[in-house]
Protein backbone atom coordinates (compact mmCIF):
# COMPACT_ATOMS: atom_id res chain seq x y z
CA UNK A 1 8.56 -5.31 -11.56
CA UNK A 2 11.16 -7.62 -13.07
CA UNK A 3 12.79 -10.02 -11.20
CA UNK A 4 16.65 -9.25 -11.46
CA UNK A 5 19.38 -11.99 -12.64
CA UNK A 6 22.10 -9.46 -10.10
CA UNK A 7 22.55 -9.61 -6.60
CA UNK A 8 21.99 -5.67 -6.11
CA UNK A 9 19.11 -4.32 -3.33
CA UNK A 10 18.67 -0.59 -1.68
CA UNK A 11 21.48 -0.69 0.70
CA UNK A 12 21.03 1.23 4.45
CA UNK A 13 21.47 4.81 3.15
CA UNK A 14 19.30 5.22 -0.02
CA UNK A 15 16.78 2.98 1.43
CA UNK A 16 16.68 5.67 4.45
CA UNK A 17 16.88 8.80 2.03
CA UNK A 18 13.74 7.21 0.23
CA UNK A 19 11.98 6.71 3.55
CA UNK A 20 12.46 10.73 3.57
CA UNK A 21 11.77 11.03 0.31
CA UNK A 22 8.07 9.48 0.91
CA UNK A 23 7.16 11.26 3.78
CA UNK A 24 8.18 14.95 2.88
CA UNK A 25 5.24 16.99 1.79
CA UNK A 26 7.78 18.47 -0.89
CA UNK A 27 8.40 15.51 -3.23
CA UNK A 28 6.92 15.17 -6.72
CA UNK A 29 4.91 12.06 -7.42
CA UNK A 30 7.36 10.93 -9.60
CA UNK A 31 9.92 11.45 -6.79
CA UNK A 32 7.79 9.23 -4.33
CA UNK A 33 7.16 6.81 -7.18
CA UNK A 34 10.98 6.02 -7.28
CA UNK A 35 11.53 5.68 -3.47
CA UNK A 36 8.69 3.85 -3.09
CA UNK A 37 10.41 1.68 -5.63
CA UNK A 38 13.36 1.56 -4.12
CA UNK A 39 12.01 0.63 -0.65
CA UNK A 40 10.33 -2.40 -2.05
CA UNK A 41 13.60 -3.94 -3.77
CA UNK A 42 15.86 -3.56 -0.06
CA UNK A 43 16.26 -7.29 0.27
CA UNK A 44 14.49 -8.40 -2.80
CA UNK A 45 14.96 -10.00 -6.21
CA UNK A 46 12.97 -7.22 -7.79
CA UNK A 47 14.11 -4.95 -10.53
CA UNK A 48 13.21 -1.61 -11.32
CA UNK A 49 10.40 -1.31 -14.37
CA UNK A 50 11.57 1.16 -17.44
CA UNK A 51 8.76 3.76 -16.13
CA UNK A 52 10.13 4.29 -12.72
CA UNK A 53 14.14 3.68 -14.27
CA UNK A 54 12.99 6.71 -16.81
CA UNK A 55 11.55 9.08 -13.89
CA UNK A 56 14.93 7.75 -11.77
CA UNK A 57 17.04 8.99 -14.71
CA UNK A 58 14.94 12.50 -14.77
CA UNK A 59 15.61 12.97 -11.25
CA UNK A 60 19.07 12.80 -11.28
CA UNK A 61 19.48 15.41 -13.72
CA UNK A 62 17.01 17.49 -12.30
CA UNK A 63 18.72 20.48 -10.20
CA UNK A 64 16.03 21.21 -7.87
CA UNK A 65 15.78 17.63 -6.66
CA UNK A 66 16.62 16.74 -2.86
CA UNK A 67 19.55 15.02 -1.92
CA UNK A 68 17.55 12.28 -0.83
CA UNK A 69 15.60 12.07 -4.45
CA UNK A 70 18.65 11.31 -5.90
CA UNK A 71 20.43 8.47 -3.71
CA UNK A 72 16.86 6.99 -3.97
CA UNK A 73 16.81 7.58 -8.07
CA UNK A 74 20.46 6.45 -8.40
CA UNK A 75 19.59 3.18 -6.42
CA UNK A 76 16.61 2.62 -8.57
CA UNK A 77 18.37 2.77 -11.32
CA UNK A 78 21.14 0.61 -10.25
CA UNK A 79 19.04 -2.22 -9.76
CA UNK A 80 17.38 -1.60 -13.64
CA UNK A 81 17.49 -5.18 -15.23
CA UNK A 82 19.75 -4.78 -17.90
């Protein structure tokens, strides 16, 4: 991962949803891939890499993802250095 050059981290609610995310028996890899993401950047300078941005991006316009897949995908991408 990239460091970032923006202030943003996983806040207190996505950071829980990807907690869920990782431990339901459910979620694609790719799913897991971007909470796990997004659980390593609450309170870090990290930044999201393009692979896990592009699966974050896939999730959120994916119907049949959870709730919780997307708050975790939409703070992964938030974080994306730009």
């Amino acid at each position: 991962m990239a460091t970032k050059t923006k202030s943003e981290s996983t806040g207190k609610a996505a950071a829980t949803s990807a907690a869920k995310v990782l431990k339901s028996k459910t979620a694609t890899k790719a799913e897991k891939s971007v909470a796990a993401s997004a659980l390593t950047q609450k309170g870090s300078t990290e930044a999201t890499s393009k692979k896990v941005a592009s699966s974050a991006a896939k999730i959120l316009k994916d119907p049949k993802a959870s709730k919780d897949a997307k708050s975790a995908a939409a703070s992964a991408l938030t974080q994306k250095k730009k």
